[in-house]
Protein backbone atom coordinates (compact mmCIF):
# COMPACT_ATOMS: atom_id res chain seq x y z
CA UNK A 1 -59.12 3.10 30.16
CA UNK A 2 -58.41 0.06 32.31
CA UNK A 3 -60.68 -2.04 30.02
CA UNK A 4 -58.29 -0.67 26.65
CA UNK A 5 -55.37 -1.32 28.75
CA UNK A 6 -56.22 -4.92 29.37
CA UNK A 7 -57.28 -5.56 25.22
CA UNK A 8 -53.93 -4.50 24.39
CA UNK A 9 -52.11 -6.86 26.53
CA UNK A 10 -54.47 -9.75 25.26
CA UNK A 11 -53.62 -8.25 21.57
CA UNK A 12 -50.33 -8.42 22.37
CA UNK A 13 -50.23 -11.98 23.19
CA UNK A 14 -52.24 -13.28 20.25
CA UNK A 15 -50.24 -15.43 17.52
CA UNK A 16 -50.63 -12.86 13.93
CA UNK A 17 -51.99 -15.91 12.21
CA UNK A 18 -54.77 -16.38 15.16
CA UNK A 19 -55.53 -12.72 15.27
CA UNK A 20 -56.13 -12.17 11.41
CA UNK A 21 -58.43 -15.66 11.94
CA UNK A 22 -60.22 -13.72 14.28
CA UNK A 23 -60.84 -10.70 12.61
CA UNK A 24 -61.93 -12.54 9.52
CA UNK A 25 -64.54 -14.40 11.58
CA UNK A 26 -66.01 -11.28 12.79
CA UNK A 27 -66.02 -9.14 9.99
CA UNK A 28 -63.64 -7.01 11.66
CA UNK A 29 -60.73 -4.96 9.64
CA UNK A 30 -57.47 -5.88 10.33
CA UNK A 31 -54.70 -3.65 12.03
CA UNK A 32 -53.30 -1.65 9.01
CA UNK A 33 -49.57 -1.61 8.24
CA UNK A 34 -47.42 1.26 10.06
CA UNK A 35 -47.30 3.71 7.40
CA UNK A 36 -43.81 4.97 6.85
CA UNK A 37 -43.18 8.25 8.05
CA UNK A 38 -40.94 10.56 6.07
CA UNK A 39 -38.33 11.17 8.14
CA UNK A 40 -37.68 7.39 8.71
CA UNK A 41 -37.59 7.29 4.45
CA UNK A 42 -35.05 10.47 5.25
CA UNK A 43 -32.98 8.47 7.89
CA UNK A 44 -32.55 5.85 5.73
CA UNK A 45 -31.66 7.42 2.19
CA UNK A 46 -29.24 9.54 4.06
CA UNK A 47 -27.43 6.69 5.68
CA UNK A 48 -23.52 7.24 4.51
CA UNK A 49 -22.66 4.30 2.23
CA UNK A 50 -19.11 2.67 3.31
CA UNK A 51 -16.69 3.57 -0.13
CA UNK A 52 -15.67 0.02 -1.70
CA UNK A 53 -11.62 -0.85 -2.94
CA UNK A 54 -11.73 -1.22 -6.56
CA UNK A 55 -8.85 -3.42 -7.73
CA UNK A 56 -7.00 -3.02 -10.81
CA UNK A 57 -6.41 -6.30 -12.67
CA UNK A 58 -4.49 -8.09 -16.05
CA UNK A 59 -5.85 -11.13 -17.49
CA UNK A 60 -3.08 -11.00 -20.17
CA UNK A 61 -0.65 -13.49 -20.21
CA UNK A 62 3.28 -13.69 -21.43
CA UNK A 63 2.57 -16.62 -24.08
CA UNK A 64 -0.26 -14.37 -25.48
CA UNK A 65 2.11 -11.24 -25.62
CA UNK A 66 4.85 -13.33 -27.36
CA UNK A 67 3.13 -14.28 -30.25
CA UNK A 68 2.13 -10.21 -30.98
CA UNK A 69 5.72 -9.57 -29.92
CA UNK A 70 7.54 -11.77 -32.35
CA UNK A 71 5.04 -10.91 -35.10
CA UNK A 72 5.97 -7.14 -34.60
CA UNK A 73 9.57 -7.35 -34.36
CA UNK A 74 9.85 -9.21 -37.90
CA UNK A 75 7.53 -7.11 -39.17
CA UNK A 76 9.60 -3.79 -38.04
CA UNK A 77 12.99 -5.34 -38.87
CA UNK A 78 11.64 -6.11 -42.16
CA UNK A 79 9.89 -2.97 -43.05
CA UNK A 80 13.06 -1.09 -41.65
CA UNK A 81 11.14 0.27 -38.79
CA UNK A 82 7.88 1.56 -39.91
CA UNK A 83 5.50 -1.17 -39.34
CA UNK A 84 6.57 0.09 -35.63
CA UNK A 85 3.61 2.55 -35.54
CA UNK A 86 1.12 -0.27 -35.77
CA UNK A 87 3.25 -2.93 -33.88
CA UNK A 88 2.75 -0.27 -31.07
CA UNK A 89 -0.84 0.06 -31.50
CA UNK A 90 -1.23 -3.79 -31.36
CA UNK A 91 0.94 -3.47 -28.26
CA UNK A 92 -1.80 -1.16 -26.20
CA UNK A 93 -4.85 -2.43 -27.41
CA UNK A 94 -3.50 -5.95 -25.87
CA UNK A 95 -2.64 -4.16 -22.84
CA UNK A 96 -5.58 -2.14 -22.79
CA UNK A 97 -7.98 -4.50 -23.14
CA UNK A 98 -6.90 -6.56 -20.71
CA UNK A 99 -6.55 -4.25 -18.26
CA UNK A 100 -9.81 -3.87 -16.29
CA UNK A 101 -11.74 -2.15 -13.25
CA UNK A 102 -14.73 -3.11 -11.49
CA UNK A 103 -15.71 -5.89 -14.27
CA UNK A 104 -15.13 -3.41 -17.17
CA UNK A 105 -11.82 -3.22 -19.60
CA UNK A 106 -10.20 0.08 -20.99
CA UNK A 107 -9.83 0.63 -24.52
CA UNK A 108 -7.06 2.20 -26.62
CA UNK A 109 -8.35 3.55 -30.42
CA UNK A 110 -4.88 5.23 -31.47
CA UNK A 111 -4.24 5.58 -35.64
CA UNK A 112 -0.77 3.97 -36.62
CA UNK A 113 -0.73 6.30 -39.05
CA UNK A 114 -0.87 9.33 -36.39
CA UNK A 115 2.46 7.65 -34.31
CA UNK A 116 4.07 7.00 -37.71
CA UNK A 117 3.79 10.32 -38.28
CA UNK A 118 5.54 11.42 -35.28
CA UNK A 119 8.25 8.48 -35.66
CA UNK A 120 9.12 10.29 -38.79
CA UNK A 121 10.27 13.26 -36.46
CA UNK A 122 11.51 11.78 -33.89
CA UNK A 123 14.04 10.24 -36.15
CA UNK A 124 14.86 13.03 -37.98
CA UNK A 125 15.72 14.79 -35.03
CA UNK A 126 17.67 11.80 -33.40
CA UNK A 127 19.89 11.95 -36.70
CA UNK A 128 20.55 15.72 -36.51
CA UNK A 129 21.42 15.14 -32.67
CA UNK A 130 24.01 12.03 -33.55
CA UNK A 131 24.92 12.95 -37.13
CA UNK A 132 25.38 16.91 -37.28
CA UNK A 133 25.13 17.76 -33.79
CA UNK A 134 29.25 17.57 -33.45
CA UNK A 135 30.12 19.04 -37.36
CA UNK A 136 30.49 22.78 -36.19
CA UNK A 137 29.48 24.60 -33.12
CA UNK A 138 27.16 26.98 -35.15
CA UNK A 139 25.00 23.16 -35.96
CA UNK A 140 25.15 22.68 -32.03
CA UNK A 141 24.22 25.58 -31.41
CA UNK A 142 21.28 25.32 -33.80
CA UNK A 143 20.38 21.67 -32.77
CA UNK A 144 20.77 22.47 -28.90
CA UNK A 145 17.91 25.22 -29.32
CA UNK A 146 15.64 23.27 -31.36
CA UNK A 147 15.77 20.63 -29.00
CA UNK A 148 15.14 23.05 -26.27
CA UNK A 149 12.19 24.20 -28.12
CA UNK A 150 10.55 21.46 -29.16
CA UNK A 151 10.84 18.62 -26.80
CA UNK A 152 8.27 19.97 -24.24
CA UNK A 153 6.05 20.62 -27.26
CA UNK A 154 6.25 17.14 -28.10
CA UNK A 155 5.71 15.69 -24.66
CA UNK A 156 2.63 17.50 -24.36
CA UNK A 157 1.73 16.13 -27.35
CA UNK A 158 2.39 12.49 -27.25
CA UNK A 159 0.76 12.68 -23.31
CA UNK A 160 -2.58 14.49 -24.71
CA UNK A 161 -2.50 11.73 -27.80
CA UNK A 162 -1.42 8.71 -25.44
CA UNK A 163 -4.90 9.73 -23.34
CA UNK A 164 -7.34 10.60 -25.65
CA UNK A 165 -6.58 7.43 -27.39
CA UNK A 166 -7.41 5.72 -24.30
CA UNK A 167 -10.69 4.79 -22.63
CA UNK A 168 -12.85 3.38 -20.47
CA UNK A 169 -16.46 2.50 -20.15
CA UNK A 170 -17.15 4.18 -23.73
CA UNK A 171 -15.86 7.53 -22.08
CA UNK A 172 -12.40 8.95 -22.90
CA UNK A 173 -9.58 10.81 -20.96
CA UNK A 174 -8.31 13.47 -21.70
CA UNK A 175 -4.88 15.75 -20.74
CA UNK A 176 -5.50 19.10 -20.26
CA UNK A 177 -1.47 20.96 -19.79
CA UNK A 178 -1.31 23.43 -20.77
CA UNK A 179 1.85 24.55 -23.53
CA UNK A 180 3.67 26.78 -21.12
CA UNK A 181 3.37 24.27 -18.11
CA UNK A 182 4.97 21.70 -20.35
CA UNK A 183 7.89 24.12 -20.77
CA UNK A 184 8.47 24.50 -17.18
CA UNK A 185 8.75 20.74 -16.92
CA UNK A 186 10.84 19.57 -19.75
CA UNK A 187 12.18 22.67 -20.77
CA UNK A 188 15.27 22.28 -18.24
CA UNK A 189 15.40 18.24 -18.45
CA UNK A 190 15.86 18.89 -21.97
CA UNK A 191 19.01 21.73 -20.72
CA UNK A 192 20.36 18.74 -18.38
CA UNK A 193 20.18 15.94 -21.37
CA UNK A 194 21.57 17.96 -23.56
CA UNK A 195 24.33 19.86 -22.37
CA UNK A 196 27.13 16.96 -22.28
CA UNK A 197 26.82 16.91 -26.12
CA UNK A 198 26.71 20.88 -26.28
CA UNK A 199 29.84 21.03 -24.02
CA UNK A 200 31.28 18.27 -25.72
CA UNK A 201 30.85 19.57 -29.47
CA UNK A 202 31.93 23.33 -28.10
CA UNK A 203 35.08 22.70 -25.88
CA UNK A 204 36.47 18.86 -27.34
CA UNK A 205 39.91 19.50 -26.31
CA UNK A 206 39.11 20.75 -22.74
CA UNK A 207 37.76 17.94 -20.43
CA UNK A 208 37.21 19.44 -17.02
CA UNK A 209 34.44 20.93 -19.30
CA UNK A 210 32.64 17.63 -18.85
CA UNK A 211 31.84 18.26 -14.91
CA UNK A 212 29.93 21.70 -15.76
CA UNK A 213 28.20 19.69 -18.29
CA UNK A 214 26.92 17.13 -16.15
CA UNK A 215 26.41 18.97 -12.76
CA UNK A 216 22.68 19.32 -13.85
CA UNK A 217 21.99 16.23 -12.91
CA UNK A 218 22.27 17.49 -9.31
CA UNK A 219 18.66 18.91 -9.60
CA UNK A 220 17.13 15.86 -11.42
CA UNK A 221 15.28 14.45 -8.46
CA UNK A 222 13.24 18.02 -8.72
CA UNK A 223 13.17 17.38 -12.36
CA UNK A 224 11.47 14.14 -12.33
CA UNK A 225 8.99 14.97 -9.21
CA UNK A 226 8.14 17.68 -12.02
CA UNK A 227 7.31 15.74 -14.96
CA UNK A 228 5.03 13.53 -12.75
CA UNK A 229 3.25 16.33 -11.16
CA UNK A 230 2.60 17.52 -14.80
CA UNK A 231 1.13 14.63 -16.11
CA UNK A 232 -0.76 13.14 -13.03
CA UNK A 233 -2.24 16.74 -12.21
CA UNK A 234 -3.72 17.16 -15.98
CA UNK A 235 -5.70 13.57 -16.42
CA UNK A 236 -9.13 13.93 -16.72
CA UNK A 237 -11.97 11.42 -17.08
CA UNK A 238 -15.37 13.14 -18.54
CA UNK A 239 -16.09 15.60 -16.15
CA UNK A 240 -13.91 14.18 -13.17
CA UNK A 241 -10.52 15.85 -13.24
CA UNK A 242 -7.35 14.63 -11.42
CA UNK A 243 -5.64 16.52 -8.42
CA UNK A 244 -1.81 15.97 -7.84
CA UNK A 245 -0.71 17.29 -4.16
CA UNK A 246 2.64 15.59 -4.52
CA UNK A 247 5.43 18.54 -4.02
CA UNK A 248 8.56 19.13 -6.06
CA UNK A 249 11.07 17.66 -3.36
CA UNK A 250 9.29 14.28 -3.20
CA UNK A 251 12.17 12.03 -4.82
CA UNK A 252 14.64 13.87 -3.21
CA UNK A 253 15.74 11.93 -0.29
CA UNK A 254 14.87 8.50 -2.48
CA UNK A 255 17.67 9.92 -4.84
CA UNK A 256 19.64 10.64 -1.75
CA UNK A 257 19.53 7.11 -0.40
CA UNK A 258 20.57 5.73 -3.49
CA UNK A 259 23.52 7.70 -3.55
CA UNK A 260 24.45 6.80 -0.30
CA UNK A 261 23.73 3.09 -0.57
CA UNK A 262 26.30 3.44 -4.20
CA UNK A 263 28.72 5.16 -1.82
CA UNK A 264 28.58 2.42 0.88
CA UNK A 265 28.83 -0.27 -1.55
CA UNK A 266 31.91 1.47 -2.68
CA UNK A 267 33.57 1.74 0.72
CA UNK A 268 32.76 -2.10 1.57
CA UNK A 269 34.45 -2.72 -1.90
CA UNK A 270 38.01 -0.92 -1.27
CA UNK A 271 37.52 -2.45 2.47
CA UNK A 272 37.02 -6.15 0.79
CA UNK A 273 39.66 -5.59 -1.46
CA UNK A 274 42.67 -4.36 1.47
CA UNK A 275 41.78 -7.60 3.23
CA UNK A 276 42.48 -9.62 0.62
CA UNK A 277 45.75 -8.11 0.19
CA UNK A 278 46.27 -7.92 3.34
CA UNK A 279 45.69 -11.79 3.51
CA UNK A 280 47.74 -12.39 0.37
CA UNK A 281 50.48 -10.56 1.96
CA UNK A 282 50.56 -12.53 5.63
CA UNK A 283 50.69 -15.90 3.69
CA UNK A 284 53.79 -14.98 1.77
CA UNK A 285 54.94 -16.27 -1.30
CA UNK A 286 52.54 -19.92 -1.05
CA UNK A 287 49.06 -18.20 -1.90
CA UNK A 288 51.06 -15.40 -4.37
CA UNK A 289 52.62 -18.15 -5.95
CA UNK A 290 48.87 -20.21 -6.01
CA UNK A 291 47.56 -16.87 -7.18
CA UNK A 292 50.14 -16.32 -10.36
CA UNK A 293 49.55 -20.73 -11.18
CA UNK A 294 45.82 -19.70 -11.68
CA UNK A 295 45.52 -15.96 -12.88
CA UNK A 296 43.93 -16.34 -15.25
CA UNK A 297 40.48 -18.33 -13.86
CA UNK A 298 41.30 -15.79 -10.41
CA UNK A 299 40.85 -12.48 -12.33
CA UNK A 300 37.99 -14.02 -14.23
CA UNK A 301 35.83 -15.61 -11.14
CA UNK A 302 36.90 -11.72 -9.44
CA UNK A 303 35.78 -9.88 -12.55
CA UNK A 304 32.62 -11.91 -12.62
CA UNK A 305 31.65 -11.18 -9.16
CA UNK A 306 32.34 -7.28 -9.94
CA UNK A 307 30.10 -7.43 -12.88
CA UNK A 308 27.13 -9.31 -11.10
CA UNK A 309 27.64 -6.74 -8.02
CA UNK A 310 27.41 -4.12 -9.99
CA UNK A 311 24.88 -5.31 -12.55
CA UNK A 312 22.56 -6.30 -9.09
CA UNK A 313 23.53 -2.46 -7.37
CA UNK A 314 22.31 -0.53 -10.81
CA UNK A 315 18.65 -3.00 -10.69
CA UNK A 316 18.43 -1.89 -7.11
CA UNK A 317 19.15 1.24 -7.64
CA UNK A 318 16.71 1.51 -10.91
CA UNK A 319 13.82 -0.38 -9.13
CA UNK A 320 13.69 1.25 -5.48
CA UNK A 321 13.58 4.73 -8.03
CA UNK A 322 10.84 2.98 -9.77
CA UNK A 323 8.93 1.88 -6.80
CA UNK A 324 9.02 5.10 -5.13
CA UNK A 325 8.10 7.44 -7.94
CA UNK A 326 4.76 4.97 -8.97
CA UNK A 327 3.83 4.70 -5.28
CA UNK A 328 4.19 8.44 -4.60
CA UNK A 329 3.02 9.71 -7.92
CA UNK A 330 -0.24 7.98 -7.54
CA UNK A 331 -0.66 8.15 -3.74
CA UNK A 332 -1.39 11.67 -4.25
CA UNK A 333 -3.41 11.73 -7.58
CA UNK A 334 -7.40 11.60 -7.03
CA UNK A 335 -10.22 12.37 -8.93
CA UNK A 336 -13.08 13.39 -7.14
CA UNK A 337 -14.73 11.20 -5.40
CA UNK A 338 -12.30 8.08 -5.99
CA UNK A 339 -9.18 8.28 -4.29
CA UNK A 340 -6.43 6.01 -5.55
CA UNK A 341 -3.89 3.97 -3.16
CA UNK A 342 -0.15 2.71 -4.41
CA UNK A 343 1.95 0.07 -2.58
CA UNK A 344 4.44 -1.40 -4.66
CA UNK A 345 6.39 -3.31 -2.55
CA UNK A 346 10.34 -2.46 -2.95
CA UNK A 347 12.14 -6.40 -2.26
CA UNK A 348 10.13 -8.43 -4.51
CA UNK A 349 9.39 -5.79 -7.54
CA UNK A 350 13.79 -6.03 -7.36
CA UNK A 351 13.80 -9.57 -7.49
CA UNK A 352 11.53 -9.70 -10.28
CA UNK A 353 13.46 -7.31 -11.83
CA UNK A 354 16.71 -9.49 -11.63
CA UNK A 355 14.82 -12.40 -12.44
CA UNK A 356 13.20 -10.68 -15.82
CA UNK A 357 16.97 -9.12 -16.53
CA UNK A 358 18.30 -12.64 -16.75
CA UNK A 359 16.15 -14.86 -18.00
CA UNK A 360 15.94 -12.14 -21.07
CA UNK A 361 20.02 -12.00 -21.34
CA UNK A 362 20.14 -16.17 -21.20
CA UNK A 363 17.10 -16.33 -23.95
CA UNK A 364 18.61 -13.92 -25.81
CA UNK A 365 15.97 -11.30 -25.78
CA UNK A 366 13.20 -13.98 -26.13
CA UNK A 367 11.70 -13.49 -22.56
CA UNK A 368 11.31 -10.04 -22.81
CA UNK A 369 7.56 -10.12 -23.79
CA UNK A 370 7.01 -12.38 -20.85
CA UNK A 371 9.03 -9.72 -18.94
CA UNK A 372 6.96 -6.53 -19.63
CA UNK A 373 3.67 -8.44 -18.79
CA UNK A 374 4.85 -9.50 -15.65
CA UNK A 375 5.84 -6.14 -14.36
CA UNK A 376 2.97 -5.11 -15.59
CA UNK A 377 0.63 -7.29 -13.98
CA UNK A 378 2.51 -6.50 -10.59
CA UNK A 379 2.47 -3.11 -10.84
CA UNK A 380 -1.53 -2.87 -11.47
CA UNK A 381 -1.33 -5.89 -8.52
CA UNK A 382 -0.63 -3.00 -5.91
CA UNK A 383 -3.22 -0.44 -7.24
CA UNK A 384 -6.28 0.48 -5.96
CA UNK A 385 -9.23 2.48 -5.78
CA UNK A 386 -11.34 3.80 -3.46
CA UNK A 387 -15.01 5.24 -4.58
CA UNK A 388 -18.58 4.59 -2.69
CA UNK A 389 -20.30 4.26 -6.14
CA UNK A 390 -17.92 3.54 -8.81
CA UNK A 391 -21.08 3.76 -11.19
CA UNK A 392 -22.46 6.46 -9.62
CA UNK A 393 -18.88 7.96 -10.56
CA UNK A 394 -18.73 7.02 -13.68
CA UNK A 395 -21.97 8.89 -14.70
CA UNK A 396 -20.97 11.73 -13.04
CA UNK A 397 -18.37 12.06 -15.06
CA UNK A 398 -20.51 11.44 -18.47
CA UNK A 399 -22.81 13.97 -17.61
CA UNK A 400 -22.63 16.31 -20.32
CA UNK A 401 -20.12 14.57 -22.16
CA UNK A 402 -20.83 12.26 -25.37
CA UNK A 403 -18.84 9.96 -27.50
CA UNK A 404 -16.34 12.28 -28.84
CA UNK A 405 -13.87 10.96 -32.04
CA UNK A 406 -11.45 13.01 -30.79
CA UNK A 407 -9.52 16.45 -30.23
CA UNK A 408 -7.60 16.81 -33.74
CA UNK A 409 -5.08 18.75 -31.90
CA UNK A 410 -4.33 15.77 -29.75
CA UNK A 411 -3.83 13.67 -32.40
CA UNK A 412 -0.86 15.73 -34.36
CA UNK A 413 1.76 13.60 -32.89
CA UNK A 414 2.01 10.40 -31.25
CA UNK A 415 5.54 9.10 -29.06
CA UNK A 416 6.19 6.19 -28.12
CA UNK A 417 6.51 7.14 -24.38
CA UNK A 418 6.42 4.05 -22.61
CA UNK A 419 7.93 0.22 -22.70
């Protein structure tokens, strides 16, 4: 035992090189490799791999977009509208295609035949609701119901075509609401939209009508947290479908705030306003009289200021909305196995909003297509995804599933839902 002990230490201080010399020299095997035991294999394969943040990302640019945008606005002015179907299908395969994830783009494959198709109604209906809507009550009636009726049909509709249409990898999503969910969603934004006109075609003569008709609008924080549940909670990719845990009252103290902010604004107005009487009023008749000289340019510098305050308030207002609904609405959508994270920051998406609202009213219109691809871009800028294996993922959710052409159903209408 002693004499075993000592070899070992003398093993253990031989250089590897020198000891497989050694062995060679006296025809002695060498020490075999430590065979892996199975539950070191085990330990190893069932080591937890850290999830990964998957950024979304736009390699389109605005001087790219511009050239598709002018070329479909001729077109559509000259065809009187109708070459709109395919100037939107241009529109999201640009997008689409240069929107990618983890090194690979999405797709869109949409017909311009299939939008034009639900154009058609859309603009027969618009007429009706312009044109006819105020000719009797019995039409308003008649419109106001159809309306009712069809709009969450269509919805569902254009979301099921806008998704199909759309893909990823070779694998398509899909929307999976169903008709009478779609009802409880739009059915009472349709009620809220509506029911000015209604009230306004059935009682013209009696205007305190008008605050029935628009106290719906009370409940329209609910409303929209409902629409979003509705289509974030459907979305499915393959095999993978989407959770939504957002609740109904999620918007509600964002709507809140913006009321209050509108309300302050207001007070610091009036308050603005009695000082400057008030300081009219102490100098006597030297500024008054300075005031009268130059009323004209006065009124028009104050009525400028009004207009920019206000014009400023409503993009605030329209933006923080915005923000909060994309950052909430897809804060709480997963699929399984990815979870996705939203932080649109509120200060500069508003100042890129002013910036985008007036370089496009200086240009006259002609920076708008360098508009939409910059919110774009910033939006997707502040969305993320977290998945261990986004490949692993991603066949998950093929397994089973093959290269469909398509759900005919989904493809009966197609609305232009989005910018």
């Amino acid at each position: 035992m002693q004499i075993h002990q000592e070899a070992e230490v003398w093993l253990s201080t031989v250089p590897l090189v020198e000891y497989q010399e050694w062995t060679n020299d006296l025809d002695i095997d060498p020490l075999p490799e430590a065979p892996a035991t199975a539950a070191a294999i085990a330990s190893k394969s069932e080591q937890p791999r850290m999830p990964d943040w998957y950024q979304l990302s736009f390699s389109g640019t605005g001087k790219e977009y511009f050239r598709i945008w002018v070329v479909n606005l001729c077109l559509s002015l000259a065809t009187l509208g109708i070459y709109s179907a395919w100037a939107k299908v241009r529109r999201l395969e640009y997008f689409d295609r240069n929107t990618s994830l983890a090194g690979a783009s999405f797709n869109f494959h949409g017909e311009a035949k299939t939008i034009l198709r639900g154009r058609l109604v859309a603009v027969v209906l618009l007429f009706c609701y312009h044109y006819l809507f105020t000719l009797s009550k019995n039409l308003a009636l008649l419109f106001f119901v159809i309306f009712v009726l069809g709009l969450p049909f269509m919805m569902r509709s254009a979301l099921r075509f806008r998704l199909h249409q759309t893909s990823y990898r070779g694998l398509r999503f899909q929307f999976h609401g169903s008709v009478q969910d779609a009802y409880a969603a739009y059915a009472p934004v349709a009620l809220v939209i509506l029911l000015p006109g209604l009230f306004g075609a059935l009682f013209p003569e009696e205007s305190y009508m008008a605050f029935f008709a628009f106290l719906g609008y009370i409940f329209w924080p609910w409303l929209h947290a409902r629409m979003r549940i509705y289509q974030h909670d459907n979305i499915s990719y393959g095999n993978l479908r989407a959770s939504c845990d957002m609740k109904s009252g999620a918007f509600s103290w964002s709507y809140v705030g913006v009321l209050l902010a509108l309300f302050c604004s207001l007070i610091v107005g009036i308050f603005l306003s009695g000082i400057v009487a008030v300081i009219i009023e102490k100098n006597g008749g030297s500024l008054l009289q300075y005031i009268r000289s130059t009323k004209d340019v006065f009124f028009l510098v104050i009525g400028f200021l009004m207009m920019l305050a206000a014009v400023l308030a409503a993009i605030g207002c329209l933006s923080y909305i915005q923000a909060v609904a994309w950052n909430k609405s897809w804060d709480n959508t997963s699929f399984p196995g990815i979870d996705i994270d939203s932080s649109l920051p509120y200060w500069p998406y508003w100042r890129l909003q002013v910036k985008n609202f007036f370089f496009t009213l200086f240009s006259l219109g002609l920076y708008r297509p360098f508009a939409v691809v910059a919110v774009y871009r910033f939006r997707l800028a502040y969305v993320r995804l977290l998945a261990e294996e986004l490949d692993q993922v991603q066949a998950i959710s093929r397994a089973g599933q093959t290269q469909a052409t398509g759900d005919s159903s989904a493809d009966m209408f197609g609305f232009d839902l989005s910018w």
